[in-house]
PDB file of N, CA and C in Angstrom:
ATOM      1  N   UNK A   1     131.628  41.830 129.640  1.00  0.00           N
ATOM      2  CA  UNK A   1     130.596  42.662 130.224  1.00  0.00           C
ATOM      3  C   UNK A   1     131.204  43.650 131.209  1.00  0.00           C
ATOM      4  N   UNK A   2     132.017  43.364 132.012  1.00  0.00           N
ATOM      5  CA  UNK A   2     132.492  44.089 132.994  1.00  0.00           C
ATOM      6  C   UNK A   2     133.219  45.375 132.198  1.00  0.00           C
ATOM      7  N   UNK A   3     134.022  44.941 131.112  1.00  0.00           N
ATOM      8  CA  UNK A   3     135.250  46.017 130.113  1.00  0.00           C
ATOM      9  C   UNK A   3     133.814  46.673 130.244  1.00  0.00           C
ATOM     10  N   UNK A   4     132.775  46.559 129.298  1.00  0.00           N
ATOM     11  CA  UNK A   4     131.972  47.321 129.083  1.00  0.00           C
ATOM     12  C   UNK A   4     131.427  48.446 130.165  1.00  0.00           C
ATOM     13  N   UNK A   5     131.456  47.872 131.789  1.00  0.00           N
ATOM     14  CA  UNK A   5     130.677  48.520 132.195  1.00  0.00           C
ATOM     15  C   UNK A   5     131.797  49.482 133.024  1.00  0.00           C
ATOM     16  N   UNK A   6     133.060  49.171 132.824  1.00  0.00           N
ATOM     17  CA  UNK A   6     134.216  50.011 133.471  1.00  0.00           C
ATOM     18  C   UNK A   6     133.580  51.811 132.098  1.00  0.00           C
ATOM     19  N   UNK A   7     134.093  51.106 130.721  1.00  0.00           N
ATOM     20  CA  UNK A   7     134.290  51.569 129.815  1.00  0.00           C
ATOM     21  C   UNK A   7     133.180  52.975 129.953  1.00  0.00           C
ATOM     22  N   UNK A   8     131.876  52.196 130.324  1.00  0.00           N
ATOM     23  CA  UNK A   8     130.521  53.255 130.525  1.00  0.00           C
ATOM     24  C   UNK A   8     130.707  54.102 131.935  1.00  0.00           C
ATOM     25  N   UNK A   9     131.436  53.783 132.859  1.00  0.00           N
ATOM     26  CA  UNK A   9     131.567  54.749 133.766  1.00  0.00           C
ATOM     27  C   UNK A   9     132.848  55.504 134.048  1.00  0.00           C
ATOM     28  N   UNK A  10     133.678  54.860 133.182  1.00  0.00           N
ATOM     29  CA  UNK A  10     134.771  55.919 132.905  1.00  0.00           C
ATOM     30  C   UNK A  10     134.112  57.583 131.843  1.00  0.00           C
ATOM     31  N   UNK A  11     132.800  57.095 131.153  1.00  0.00           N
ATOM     32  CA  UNK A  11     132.590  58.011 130.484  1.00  0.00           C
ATOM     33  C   UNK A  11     131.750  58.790 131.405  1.00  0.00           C
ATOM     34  N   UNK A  12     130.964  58.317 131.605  1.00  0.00           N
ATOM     35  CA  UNK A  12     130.067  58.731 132.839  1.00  0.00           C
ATOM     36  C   UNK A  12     130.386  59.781 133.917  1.00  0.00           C
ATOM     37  N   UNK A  13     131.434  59.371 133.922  1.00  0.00           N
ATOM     38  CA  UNK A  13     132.631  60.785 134.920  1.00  0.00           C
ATOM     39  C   UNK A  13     132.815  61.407 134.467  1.00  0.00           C
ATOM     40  N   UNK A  14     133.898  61.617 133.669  1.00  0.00           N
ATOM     41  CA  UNK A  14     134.602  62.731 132.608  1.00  0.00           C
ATOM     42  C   UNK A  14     133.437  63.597 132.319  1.00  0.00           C
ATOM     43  N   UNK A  15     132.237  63.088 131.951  1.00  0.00           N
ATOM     44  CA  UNK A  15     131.290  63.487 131.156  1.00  0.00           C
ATOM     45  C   UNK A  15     130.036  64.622 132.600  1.00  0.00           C
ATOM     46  N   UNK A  16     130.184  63.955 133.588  1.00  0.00           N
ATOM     47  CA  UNK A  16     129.970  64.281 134.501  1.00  0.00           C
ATOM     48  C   UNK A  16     130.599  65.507 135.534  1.00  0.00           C
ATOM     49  N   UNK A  17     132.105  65.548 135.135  1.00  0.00           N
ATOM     50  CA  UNK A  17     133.701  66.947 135.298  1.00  0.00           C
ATOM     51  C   UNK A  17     133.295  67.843 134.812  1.00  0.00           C
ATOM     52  N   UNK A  18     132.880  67.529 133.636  1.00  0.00           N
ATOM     53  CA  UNK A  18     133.064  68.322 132.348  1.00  0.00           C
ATOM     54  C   UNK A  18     131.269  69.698 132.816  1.00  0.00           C
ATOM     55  N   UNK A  19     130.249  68.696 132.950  1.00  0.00           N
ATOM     56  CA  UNK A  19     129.350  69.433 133.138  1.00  0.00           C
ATOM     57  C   UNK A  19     128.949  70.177 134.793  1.00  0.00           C
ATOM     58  N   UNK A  20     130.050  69.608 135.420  1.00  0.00           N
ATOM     59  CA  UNK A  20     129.971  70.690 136.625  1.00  0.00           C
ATOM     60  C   UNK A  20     131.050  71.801 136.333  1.00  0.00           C
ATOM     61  N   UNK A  21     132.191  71.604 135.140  1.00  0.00           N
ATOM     62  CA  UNK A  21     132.817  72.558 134.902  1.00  0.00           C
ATOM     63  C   UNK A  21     132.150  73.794 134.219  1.00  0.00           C
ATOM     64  N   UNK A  22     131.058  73.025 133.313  1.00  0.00           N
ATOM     65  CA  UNK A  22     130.219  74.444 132.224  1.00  0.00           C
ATOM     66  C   UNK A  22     129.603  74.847 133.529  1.00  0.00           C
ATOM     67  N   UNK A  23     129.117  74.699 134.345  1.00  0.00           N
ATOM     68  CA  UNK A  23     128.052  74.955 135.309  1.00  0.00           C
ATOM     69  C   UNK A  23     128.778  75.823 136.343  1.00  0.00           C
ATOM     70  N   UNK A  24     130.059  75.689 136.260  1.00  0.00           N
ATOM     71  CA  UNK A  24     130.613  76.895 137.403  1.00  0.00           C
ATOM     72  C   UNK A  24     131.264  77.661 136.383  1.00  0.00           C
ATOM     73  N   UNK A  25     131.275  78.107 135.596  1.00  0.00           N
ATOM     74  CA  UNK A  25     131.396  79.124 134.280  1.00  0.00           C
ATOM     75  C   UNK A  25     130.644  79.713 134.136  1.00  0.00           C
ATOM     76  N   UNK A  26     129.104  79.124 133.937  1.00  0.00           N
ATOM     77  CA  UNK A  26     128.154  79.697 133.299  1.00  0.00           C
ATOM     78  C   UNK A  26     127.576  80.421 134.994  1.00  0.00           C
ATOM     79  N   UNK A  27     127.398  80.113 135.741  1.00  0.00           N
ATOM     80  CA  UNK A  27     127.345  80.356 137.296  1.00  0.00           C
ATOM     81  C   UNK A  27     128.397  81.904 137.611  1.00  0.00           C
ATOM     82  N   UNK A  28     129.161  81.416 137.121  1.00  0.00           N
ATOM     83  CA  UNK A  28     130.173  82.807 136.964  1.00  0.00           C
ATOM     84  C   UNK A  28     129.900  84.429 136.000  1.00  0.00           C
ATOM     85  N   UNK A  29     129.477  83.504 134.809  1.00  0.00           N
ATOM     86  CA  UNK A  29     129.618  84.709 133.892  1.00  0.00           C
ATOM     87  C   UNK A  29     128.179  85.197 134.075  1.00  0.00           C
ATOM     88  N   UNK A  30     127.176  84.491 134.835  1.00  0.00           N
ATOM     89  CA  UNK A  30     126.006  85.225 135.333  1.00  0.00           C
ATOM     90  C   UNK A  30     126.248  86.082 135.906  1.00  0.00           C
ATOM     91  N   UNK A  31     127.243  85.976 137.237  1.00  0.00           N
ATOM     92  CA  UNK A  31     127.545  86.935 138.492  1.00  0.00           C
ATOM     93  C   UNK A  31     128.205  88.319 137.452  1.00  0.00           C
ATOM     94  N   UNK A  32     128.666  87.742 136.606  1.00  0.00           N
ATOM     95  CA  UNK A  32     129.215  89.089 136.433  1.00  0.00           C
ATOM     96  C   UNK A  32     128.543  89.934 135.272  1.00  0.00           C
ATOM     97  N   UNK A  33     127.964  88.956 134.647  1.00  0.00           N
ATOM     98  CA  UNK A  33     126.931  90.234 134.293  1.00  0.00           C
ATOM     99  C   UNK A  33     125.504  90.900 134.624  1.00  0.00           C
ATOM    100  N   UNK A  34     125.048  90.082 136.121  1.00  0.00           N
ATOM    101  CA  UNK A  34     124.404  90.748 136.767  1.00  0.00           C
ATOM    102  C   UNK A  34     125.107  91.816 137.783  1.00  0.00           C
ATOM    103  N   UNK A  35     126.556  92.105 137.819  1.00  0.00           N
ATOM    104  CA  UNK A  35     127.415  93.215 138.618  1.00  0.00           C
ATOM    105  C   UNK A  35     127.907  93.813 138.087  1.00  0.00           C
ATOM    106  N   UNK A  36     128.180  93.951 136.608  1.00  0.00           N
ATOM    107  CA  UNK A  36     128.381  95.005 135.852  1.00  0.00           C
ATOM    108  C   UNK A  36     128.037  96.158 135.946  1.00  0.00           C
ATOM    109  N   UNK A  37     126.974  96.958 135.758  1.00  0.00           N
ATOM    110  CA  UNK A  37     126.567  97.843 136.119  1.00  0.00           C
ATOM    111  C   UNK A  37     126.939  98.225 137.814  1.00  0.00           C
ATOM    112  N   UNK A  38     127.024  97.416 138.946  1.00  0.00           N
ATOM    113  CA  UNK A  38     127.431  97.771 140.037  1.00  0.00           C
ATOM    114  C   UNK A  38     129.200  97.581 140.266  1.00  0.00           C
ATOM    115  N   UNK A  39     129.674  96.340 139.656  1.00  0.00           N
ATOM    116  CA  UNK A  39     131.189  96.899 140.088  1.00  0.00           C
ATOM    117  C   UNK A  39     131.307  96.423 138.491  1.00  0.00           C
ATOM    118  N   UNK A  40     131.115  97.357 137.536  1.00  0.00           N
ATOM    119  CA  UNK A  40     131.845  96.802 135.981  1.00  0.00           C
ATOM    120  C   UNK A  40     133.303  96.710 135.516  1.00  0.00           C
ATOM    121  N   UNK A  41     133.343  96.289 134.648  1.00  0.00           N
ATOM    122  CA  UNK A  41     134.795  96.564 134.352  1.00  0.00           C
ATOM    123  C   UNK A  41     135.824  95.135 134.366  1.00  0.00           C
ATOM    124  N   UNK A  42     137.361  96.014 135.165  1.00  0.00           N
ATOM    125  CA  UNK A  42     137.915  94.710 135.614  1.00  0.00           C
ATOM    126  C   UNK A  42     137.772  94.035 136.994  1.00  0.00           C
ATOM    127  N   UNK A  43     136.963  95.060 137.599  1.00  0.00           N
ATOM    128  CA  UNK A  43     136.939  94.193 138.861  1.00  0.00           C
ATOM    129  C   UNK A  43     135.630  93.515 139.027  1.00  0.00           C
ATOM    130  N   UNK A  44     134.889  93.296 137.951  1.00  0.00           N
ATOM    131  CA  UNK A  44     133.539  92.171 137.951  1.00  0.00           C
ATOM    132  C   UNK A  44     134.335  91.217 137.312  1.00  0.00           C
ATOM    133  N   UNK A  45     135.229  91.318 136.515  1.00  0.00           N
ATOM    134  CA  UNK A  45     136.111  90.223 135.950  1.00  0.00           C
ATOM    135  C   UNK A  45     136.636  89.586 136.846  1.00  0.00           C
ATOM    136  N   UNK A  46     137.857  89.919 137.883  1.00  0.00           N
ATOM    137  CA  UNK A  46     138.727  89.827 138.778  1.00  0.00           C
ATOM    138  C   UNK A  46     137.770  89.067 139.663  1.00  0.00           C
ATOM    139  N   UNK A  47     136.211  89.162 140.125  1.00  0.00           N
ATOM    140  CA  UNK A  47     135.729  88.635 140.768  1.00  0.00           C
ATOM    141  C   UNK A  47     135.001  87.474 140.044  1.00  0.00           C
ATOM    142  N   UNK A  48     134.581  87.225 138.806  1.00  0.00           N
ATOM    143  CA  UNK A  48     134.280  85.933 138.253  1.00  0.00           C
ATOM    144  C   UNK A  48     135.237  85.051 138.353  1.00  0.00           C
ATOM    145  N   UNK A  49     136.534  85.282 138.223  1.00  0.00           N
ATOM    146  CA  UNK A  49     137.775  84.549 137.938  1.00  0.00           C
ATOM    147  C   UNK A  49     138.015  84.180 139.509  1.00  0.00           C
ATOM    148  N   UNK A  50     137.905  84.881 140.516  1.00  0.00           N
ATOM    149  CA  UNK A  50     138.335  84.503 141.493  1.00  0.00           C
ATOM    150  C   UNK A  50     137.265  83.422 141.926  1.00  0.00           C
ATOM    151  N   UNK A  51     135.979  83.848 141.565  1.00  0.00           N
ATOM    152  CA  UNK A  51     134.597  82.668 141.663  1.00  0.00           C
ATOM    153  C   UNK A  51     135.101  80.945 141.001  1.00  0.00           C
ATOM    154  N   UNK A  52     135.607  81.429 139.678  1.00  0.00           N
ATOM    155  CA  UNK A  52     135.291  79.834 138.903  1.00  0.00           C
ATOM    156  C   UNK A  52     136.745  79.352 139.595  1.00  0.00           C
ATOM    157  N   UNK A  53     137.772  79.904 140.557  1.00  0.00           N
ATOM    158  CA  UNK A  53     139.103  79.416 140.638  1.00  0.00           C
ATOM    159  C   UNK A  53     138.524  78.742 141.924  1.00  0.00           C
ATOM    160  N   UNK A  54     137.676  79.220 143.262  1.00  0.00           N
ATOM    161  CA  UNK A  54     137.719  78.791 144.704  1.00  0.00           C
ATOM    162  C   UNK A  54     136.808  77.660 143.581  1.00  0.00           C
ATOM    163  N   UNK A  55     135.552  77.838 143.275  1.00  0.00           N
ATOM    164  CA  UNK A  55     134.878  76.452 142.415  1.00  0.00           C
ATOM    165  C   UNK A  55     135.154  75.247 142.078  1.00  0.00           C
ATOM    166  N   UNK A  56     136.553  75.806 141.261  1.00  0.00           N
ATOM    167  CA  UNK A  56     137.075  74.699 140.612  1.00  0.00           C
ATOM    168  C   UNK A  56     137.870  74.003 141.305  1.00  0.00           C
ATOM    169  N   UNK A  57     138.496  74.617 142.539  1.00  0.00           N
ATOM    170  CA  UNK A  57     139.285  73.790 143.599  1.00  0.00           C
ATOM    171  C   UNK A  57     138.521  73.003 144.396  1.00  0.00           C
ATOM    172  N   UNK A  58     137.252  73.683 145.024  1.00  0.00           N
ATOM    173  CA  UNK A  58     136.288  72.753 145.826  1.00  0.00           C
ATOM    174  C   UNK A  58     136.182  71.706 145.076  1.00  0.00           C
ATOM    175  N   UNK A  59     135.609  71.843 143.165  1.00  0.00           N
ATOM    176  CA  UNK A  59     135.416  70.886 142.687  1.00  0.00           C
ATOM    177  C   UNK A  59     136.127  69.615 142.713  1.00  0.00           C
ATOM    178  N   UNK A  60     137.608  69.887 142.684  1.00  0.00           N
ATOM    179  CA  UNK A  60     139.123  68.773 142.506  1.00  0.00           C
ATOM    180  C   UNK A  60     138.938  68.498 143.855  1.00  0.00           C
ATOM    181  N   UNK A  61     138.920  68.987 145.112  1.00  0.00           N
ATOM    182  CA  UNK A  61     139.299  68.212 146.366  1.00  0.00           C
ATOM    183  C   UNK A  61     137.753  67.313 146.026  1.00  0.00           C
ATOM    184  N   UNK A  62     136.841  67.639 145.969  1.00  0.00           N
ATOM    185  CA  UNK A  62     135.269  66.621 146.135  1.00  0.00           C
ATOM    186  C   UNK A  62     135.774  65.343 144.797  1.00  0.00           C
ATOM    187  N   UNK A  63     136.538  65.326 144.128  1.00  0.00           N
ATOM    188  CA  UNK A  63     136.400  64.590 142.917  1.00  0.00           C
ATOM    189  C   UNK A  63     137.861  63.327 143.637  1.00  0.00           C
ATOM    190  N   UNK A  64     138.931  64.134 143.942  1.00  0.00           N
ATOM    191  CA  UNK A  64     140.013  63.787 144.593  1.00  0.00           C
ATOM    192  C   UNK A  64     138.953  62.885 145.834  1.00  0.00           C
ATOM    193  N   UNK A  65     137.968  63.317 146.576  1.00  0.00           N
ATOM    194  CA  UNK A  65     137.696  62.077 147.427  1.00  0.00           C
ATOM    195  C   UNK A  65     137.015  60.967 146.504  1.00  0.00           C
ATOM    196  N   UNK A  66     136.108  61.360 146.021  1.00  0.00           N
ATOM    197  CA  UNK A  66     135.181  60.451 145.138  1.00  0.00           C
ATOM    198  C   UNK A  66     136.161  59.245 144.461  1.00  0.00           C
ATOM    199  N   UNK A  67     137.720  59.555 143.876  1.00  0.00           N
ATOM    200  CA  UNK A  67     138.165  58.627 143.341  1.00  0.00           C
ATOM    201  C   UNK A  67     138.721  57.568 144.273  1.00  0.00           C
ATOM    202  N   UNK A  68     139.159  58.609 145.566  1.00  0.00           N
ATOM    203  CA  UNK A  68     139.981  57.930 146.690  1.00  0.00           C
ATOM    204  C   UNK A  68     139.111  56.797 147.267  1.00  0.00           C
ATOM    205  N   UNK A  69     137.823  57.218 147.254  1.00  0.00           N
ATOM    206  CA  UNK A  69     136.184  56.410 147.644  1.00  0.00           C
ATOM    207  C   UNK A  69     136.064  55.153 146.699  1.00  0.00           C
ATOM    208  N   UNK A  70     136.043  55.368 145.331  1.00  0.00           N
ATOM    209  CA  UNK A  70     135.951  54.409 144.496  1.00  0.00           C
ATOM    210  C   UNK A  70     136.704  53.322 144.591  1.00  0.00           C
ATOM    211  N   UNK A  71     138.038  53.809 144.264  1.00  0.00           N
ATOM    212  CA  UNK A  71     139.712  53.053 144.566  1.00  0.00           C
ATOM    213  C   UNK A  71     139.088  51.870 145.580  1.00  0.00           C
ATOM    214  N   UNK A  72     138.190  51.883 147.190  1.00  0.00           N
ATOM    215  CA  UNK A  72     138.377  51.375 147.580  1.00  0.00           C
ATOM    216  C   UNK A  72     137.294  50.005 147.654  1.00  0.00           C
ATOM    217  N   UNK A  73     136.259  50.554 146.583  1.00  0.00           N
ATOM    218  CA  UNK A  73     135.023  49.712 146.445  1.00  0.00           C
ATOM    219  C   UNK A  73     135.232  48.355 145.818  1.00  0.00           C
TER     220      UNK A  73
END
C-alpha cells in the first residue's frame, strides 16, 4: 500500500511541474500577443522569454523548497 501511495504522488508532482510549466508559457505567449501591436517583433519576443525564464526560476527555487520540506516529513 505504501509503494502504491509513494508511486501516486511521485506522479502527482511531475504531473503537477509539468502544469505550472504550460501555465507560465501560455501566461507568456498571452503577454506577447497582447504587446504586439505595442512593442511587436523581437522585442515582444525578448520580453516573453525573459517572462517564462524569471517564472521558471521562481518556479525551481519554490519546488527546490517543497522537496527540501518533504525530505523532512
Amino acid at each position: 500500500m505504501e509503494a502504491i501511495l509513494r508511486k501516486f504522488y511521485s506522479t502527482a508532482y511531475y504531473f503537477s511541474i509539468g502544469m505550472r510549466v504550460l501555465g507560465i508559457i501560455g501566461s507568456s505567449l498571452i503577454t506577447v500577443i497582447k504587446s504586439v501591436p505595442f512593442a511587436g517583433g523581437w522585442f515582444g519576443l525578448i520580453l516573453a522569454l525573459l517572462k517564462i525564464y524569471t517564472s521558471l526560476k521562481n518556479l525551481s527555487d519554490a519546488l527546490d523548497e517543497e522537496r527540501a520540506f518533504m525530505a523532512t516529513v
